[in-house]
C-alpha atoms as a PDB file:
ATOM      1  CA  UNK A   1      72.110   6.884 142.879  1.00  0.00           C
ATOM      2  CA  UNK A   2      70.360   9.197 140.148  1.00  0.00           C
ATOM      3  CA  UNK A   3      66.619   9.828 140.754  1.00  0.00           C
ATOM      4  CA  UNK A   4      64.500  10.785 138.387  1.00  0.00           C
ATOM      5  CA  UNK A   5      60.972  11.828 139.560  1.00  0.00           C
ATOM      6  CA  UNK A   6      58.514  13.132 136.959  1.00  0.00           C
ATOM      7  CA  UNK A   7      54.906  13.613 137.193  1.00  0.00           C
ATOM      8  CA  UNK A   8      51.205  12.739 134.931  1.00  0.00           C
ATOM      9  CA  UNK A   9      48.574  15.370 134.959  1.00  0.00           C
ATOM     10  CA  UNK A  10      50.638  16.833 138.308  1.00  0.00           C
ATOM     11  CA  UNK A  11      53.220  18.963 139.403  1.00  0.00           C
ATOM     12  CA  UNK A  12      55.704  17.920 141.324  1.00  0.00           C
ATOM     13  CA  UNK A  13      55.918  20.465 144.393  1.00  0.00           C
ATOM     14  CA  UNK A  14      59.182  20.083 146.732  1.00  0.00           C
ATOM     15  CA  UNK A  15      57.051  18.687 149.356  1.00  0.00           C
ATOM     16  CA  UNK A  16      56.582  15.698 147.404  1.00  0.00           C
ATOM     17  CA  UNK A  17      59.963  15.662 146.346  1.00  0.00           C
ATOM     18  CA  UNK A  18      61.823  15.417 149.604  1.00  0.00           C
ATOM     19  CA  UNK A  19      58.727  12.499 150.753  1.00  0.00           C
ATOM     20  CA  UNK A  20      59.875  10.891 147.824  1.00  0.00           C
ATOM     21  CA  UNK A  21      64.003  11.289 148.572  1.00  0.00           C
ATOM     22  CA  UNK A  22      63.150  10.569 151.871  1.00  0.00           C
ATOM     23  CA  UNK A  23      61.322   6.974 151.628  1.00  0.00           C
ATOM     24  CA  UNK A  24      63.713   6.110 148.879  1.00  0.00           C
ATOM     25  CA  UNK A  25      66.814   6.343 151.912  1.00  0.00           C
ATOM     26  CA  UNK A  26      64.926   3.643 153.344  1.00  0.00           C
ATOM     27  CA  UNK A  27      65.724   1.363 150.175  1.00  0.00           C
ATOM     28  CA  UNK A  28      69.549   2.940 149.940  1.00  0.00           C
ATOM     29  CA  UNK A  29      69.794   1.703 153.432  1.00  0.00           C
ATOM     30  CA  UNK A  30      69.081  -1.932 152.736  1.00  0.00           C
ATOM     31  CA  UNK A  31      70.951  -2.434 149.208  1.00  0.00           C
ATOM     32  CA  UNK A  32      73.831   0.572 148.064  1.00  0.00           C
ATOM     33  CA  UNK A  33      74.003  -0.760 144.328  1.00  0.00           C
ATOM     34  CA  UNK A  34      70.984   0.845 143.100  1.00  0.00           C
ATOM     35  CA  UNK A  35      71.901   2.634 139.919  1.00  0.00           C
ATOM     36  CA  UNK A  36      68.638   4.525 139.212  1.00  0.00           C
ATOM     37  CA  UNK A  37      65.288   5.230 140.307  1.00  0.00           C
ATOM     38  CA  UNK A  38      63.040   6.390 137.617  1.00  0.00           C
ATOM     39  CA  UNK A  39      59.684   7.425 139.435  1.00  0.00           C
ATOM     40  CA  UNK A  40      56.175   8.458 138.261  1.00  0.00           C
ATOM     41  CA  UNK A  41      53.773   9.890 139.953  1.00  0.00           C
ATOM     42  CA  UNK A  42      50.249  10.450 138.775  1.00  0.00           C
ATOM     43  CA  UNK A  43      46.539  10.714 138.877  1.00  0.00           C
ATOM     44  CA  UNK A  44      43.753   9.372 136.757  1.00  0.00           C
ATOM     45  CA  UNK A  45      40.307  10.486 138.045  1.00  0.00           C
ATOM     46  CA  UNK A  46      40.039  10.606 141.955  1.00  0.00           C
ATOM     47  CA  UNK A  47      43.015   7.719 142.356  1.00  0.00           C
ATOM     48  CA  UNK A  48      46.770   9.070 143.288  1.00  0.00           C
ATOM     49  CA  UNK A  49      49.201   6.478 141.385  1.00  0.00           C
ATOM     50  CA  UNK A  50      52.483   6.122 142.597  1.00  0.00           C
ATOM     51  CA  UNK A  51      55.077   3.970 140.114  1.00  0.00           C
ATOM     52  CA  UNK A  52      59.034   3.523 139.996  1.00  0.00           C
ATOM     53  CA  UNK A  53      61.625   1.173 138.373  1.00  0.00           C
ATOM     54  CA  UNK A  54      64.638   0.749 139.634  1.00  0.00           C
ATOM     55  CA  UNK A  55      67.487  -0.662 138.159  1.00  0.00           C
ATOM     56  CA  UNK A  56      69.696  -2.377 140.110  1.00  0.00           C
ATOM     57  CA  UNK A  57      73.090  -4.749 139.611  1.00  0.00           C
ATOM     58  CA  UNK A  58      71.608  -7.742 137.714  1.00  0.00           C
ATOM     59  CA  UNK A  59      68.109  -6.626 137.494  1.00  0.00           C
ATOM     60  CA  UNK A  60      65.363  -4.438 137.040  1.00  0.00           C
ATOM     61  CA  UNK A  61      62.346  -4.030 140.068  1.00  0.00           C
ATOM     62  CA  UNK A  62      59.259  -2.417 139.433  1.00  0.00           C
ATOM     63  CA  UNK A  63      56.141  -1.219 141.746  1.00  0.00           C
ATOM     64  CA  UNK A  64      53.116   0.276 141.688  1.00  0.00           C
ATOM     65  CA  UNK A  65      50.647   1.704 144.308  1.00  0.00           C
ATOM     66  CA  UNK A  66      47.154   3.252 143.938  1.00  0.00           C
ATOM     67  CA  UNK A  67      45.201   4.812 146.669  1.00  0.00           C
ATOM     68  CA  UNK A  68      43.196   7.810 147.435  1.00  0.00           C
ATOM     69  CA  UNK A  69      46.421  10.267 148.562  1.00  0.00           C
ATOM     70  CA  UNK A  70      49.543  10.430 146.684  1.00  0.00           C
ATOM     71  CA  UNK A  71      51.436  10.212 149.891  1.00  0.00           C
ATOM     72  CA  UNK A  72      50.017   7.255 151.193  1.00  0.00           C
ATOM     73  CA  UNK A  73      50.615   5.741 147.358  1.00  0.00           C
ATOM     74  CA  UNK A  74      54.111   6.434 147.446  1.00  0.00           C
ATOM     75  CA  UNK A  75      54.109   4.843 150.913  1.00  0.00           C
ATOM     76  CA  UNK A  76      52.944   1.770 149.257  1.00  0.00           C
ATOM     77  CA  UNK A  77      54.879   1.717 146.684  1.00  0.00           C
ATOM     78  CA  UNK A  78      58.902   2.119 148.725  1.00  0.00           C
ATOM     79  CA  UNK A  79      57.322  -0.585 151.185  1.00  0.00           C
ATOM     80  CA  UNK A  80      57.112  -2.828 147.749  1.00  0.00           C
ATOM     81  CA  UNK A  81      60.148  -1.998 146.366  1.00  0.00           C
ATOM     82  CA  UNK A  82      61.770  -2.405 149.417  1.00  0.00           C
ATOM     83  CA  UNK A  83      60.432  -5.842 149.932  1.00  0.00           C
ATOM     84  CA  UNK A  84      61.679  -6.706 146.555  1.00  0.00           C
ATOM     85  CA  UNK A  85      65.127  -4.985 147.199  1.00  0.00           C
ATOM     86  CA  UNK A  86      65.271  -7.341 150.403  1.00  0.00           C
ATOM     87  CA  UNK A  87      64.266 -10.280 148.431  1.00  0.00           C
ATOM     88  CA  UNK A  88      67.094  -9.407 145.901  1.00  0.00           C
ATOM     89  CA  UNK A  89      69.660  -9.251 147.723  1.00  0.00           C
ATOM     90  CA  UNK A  90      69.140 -12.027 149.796  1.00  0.00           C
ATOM     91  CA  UNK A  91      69.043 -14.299 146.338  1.00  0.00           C
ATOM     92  CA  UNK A  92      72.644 -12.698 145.515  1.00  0.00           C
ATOM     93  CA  UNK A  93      73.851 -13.340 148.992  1.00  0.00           C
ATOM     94  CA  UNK A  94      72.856 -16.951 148.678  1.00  0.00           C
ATOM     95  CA  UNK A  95      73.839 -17.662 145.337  1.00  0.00           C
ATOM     96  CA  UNK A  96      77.072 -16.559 146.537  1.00  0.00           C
ATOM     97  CA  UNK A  97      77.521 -18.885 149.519  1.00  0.00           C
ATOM     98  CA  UNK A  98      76.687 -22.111 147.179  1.00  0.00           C
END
């Protein structure tokens, strides 16, 4: 899995970093294809903004999380992704069976 993390108007300090790596386990748990993770982090005027694509076997998932603390956006935004990994694989698992 190649991560990519990259920040707007921030820095990104290893703290963040290793919050990051460490959510992302979470969705490497549930689903081992996942090719890349390209993340962004940002903010735009008092609102953290937490973003990431990730490209997995036979598609693309995207999320996006806005709050008032970066950590609590990235938060957000694995507990979306994850859903949507989840959702994913449960289609391929299915479409398999039929």
């Amino acid at each position: 899995m190649q991560l990519s993390i990259s920040g707007h108007h921030l820095d990104i300090t290893d703290a963040i970093k290793q919050h990051s790596e460490e959510k992302l386990a979470k969705i490497k748990h549930h689903f081992d294809h996942v090719i890349n993770i390209n993340m962004i982090l940002g903010i735009e005027k008092d609102m953290q903004i937490a973003e990431a694509t990730i490209h997995v076997s036979g598609a693309d998932l995207f999320a996006k999380a806005v709050s008032s603390n970066l950590y609590t956006s990235i938060d957000q935004m694995i507990n979306k992704l994850d859903a949507q990994i989840r959702k994913h694989k449960e289609k391929l698992n299915d479409h398999r069976k039929n």
